[in-house]
C-alpha atoms as a PDB file:
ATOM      1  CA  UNK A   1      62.657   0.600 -59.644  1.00  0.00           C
ATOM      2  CA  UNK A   2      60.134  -1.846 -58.570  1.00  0.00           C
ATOM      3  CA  UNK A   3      61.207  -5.022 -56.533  1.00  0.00           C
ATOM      4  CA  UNK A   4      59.115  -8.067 -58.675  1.00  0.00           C
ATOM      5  CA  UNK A   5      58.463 -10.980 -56.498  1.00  0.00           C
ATOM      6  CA  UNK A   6      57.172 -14.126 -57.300  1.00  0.00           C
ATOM      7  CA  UNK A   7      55.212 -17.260 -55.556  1.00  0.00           C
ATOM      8  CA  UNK A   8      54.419 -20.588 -56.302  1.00  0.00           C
ATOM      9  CA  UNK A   9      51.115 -22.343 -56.095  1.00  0.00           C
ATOM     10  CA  UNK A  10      51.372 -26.012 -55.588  1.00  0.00           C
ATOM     11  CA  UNK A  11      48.376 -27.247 -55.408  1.00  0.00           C
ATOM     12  CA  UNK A  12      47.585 -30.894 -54.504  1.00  0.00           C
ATOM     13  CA  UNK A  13      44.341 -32.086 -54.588  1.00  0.00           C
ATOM     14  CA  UNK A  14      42.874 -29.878 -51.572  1.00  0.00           C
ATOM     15  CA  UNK A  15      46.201 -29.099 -50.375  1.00  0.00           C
ATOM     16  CA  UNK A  16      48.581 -25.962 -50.992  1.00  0.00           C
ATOM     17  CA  UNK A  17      52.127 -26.321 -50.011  1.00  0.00           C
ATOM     18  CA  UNK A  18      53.493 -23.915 -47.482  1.00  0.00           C
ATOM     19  CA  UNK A  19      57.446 -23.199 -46.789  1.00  0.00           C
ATOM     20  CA  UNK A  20      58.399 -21.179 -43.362  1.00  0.00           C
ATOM     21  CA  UNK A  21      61.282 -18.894 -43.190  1.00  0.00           C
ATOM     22  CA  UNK A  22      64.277 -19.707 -41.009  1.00  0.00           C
ATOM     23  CA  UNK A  23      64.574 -16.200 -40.845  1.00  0.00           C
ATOM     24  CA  UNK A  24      63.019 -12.684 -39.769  1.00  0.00           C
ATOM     25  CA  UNK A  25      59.373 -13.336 -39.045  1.00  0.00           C
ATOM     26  CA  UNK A  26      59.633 -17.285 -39.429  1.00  0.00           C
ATOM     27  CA  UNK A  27      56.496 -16.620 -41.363  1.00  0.00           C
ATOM     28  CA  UNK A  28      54.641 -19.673 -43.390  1.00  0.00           C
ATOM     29  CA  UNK A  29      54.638 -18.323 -47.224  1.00  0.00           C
ATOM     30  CA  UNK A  30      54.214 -20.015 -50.930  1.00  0.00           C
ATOM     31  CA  UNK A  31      57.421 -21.364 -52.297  1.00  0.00           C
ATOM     32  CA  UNK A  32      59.174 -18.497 -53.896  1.00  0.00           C
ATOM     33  CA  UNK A  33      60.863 -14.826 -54.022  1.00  0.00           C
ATOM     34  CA  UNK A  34      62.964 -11.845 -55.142  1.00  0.00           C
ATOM     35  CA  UNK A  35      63.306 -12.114 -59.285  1.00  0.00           C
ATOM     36  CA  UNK A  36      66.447 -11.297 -60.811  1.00  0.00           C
ATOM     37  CA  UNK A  37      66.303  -8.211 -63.047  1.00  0.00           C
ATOM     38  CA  UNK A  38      67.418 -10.342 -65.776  1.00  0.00           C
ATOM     39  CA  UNK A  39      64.712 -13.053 -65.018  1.00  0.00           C
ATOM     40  CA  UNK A  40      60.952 -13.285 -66.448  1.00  0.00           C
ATOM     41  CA  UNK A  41      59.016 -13.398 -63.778  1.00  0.00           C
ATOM     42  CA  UNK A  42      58.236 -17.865 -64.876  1.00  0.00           C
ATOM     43  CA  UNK A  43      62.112 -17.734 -65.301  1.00  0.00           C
ATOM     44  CA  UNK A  44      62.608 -16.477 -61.626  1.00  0.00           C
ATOM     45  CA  UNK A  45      59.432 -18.581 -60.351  1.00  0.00           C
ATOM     46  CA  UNK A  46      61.281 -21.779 -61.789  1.00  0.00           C
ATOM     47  CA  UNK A  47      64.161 -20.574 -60.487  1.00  0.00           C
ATOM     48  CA  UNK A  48      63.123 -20.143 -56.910  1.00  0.00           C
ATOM     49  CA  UNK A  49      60.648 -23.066 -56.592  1.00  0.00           C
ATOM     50  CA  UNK A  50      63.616 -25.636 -57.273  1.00  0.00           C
ATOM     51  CA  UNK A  51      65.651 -23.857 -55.099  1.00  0.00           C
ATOM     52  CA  UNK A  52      63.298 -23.947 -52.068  1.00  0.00           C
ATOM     53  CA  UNK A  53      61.050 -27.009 -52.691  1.00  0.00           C
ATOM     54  CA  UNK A  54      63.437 -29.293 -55.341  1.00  0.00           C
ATOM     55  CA  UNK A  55      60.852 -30.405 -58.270  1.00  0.00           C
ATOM     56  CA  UNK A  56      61.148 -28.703 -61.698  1.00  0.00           C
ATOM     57  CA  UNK A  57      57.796 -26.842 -62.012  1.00  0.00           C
ATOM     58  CA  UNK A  58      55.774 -25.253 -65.274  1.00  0.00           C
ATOM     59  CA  UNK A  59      53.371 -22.429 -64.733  1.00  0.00           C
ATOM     60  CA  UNK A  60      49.862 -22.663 -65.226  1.00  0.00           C
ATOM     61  CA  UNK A  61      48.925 -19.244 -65.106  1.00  0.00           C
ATOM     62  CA  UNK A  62      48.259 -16.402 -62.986  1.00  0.00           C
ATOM     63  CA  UNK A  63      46.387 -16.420 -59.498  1.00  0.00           C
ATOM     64  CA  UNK A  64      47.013 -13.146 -57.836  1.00  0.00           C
ATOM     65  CA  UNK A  65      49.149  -9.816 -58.129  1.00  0.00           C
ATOM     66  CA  UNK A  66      50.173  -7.611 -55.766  1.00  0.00           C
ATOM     67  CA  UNK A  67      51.185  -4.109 -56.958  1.00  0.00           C
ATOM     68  CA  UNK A  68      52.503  -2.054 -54.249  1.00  0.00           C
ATOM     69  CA  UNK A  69      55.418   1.448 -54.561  1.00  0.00           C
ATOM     70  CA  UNK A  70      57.827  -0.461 -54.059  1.00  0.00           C
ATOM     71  CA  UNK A  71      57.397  -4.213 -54.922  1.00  0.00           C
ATOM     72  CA  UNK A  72      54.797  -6.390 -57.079  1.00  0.00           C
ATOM     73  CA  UNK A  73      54.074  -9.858 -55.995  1.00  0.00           C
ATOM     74  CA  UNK A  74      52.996 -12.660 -58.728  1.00  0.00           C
ATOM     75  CA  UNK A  75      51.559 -15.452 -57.485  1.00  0.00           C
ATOM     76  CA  UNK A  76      51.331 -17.618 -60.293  1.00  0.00           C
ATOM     77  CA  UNK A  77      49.943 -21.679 -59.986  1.00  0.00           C
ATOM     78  CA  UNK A  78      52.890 -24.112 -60.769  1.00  0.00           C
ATOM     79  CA  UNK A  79      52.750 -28.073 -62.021  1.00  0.00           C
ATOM     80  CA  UNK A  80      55.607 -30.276 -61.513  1.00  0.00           C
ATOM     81  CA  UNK A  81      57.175 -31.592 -64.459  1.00  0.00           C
ATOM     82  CA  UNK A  82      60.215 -33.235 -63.041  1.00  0.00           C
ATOM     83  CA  UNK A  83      62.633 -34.206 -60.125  1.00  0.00           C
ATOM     84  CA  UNK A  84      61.636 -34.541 -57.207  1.00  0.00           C
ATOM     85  CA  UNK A  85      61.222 -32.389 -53.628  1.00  0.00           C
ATOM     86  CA  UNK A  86      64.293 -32.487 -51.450  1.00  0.00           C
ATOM     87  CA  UNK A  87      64.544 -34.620 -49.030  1.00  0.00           C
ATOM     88  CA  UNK A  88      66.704 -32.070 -47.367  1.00  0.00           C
ATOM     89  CA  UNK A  89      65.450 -28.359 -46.387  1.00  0.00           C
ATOM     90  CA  UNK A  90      68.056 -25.480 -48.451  1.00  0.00           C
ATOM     91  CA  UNK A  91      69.027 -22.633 -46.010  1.00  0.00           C
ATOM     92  CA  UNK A  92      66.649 -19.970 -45.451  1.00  0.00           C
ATOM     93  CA  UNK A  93      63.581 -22.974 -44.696  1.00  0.00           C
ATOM     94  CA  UNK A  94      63.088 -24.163 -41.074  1.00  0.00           C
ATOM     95  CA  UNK A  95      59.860 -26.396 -42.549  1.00  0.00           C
ATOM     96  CA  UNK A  96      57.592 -27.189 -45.427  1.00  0.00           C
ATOM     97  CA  UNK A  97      53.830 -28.139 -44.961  1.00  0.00           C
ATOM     98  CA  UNK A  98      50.903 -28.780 -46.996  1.00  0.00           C
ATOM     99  CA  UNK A  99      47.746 -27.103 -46.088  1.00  0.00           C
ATOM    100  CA  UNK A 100      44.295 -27.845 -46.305  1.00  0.00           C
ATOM    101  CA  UNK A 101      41.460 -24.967 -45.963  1.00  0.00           C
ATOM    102  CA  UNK A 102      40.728 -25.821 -42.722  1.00  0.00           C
ATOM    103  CA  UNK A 103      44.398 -26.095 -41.127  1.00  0.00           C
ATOM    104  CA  UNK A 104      45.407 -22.917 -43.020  1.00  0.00           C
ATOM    105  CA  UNK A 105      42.739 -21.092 -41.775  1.00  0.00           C
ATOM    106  CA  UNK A 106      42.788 -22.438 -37.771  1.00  0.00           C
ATOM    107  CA  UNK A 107      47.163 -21.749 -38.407  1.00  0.00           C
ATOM    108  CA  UNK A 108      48.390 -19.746 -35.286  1.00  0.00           C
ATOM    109  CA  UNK A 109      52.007 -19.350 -36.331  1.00  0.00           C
ATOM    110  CA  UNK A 110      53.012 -16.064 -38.144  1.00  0.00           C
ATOM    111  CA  UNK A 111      52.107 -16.211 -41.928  1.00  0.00           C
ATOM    112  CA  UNK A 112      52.369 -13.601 -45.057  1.00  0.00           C
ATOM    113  CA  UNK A 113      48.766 -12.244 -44.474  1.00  0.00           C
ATOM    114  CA  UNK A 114      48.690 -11.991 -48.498  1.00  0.00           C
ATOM    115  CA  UNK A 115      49.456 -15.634 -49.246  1.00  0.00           C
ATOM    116  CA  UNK A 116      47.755 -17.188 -46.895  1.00  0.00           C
ATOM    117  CA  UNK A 117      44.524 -15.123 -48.160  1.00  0.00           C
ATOM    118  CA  UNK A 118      45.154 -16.347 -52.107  1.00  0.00           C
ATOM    119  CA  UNK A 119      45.630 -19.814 -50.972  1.00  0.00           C
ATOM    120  CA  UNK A 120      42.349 -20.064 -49.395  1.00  0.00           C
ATOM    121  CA  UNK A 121      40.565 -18.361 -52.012  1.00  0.00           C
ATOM    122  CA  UNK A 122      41.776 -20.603 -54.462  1.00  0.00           C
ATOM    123  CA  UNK A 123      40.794 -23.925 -52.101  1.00  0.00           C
ATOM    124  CA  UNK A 124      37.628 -22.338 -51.363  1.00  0.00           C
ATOM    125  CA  UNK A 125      37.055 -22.089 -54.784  1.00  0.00           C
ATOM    126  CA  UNK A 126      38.591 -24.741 -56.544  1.00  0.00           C
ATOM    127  CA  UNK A 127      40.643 -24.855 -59.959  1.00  0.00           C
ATOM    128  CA  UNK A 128      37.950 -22.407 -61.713  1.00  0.00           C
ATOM    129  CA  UNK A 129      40.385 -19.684 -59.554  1.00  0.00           C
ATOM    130  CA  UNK A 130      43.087 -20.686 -62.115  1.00  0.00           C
ATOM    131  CA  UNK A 131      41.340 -18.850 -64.517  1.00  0.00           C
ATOM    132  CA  UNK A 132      41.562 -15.475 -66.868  1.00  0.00           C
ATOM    133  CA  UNK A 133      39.325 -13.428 -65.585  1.00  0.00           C
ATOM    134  CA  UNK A 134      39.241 -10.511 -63.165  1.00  0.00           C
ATOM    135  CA  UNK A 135      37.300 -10.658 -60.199  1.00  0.00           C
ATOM    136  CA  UNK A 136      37.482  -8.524 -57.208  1.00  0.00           C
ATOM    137  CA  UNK A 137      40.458  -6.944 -54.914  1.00  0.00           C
ATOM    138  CA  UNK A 138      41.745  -8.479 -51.807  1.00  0.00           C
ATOM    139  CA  UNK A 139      40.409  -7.091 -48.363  1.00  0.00           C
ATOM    140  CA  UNK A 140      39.573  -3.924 -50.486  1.00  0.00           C
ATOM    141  CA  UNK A 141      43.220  -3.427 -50.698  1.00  0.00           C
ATOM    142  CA  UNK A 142      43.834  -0.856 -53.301  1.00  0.00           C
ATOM    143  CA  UNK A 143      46.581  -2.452 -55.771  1.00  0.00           C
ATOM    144  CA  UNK A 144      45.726  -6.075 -55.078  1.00  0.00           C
ATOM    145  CA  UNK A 145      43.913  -8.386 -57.184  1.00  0.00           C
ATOM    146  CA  UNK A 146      42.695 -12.294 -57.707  1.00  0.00           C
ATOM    147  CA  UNK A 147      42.132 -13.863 -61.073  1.00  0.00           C
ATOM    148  CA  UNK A 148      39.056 -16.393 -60.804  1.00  0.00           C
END
């Protein structure tokens, strides 16, 4: 059985927000994670955004899939709809960051190659990446996808 995981894209005007792990690779990555098998994969993403970040969030739609053996990855755009972030970080986050295009793509630190990529796609090409419509693969990576 396939592993489903699931990001959130919190966009900002021409900022995406960023969490890092406290953990493994301490790599920068969207807001998100592992989906329960009883979860939807919004359910999960609702889930795991207030967990990490705080606010309660409703998806917009889908940015980018990953589909992989062993695991998918959803990365879908979220809008806050309530509460606020915390002021605190939950275990398993050393920071949180907003990114513009230019800082993401000068970033030295370690980052998930794959959501790093999406995010500057998407500020590169502004909300029409929000989209239905299918447009190309990722670094020719079979199995990987953006919706522009």
């Amino acid at each position: 059985m396939k592993t489903a995981i699931v990001l959130g894209l919190l966009r900002q005007a021409d900022r995406i927000l960023f969490v890092k792990q406290d953990y493994g690779q301490y790599a920068w990555m969207l807001p998100g994670g592992h989906v329960r098998p009883e979860e939807s994969l919004v359910e999960g993403m609702g889930r795991k955004f207030q967990e990490e970040v705080g606010p309660v969030v409703e998806v917009a739609g889908l940015v980018a899939l990953r589909d992989r053996a062993d695991h998918q990855v959803a990365v879908l755009a979220v809008v806050p709809v309530g509460g606020e972030m915390h002021h605190e970080l939950p275990e398993g986050l050393a920071d949180r960051r907003w990114f513009d295009r230019a800082t993401l793509t000068a970033l030295q630190e370690p980052s998930f190659d794959f959501d790093r990529q999406v995010a500057l796609r998407v500020l590169k090409g502004g909300e029409a990446c929000l989209s239905h419509t299918l447009v190309d693969f990722t670094d020719g990576a079979p199995g990987s996808v953006f919706i522009s």
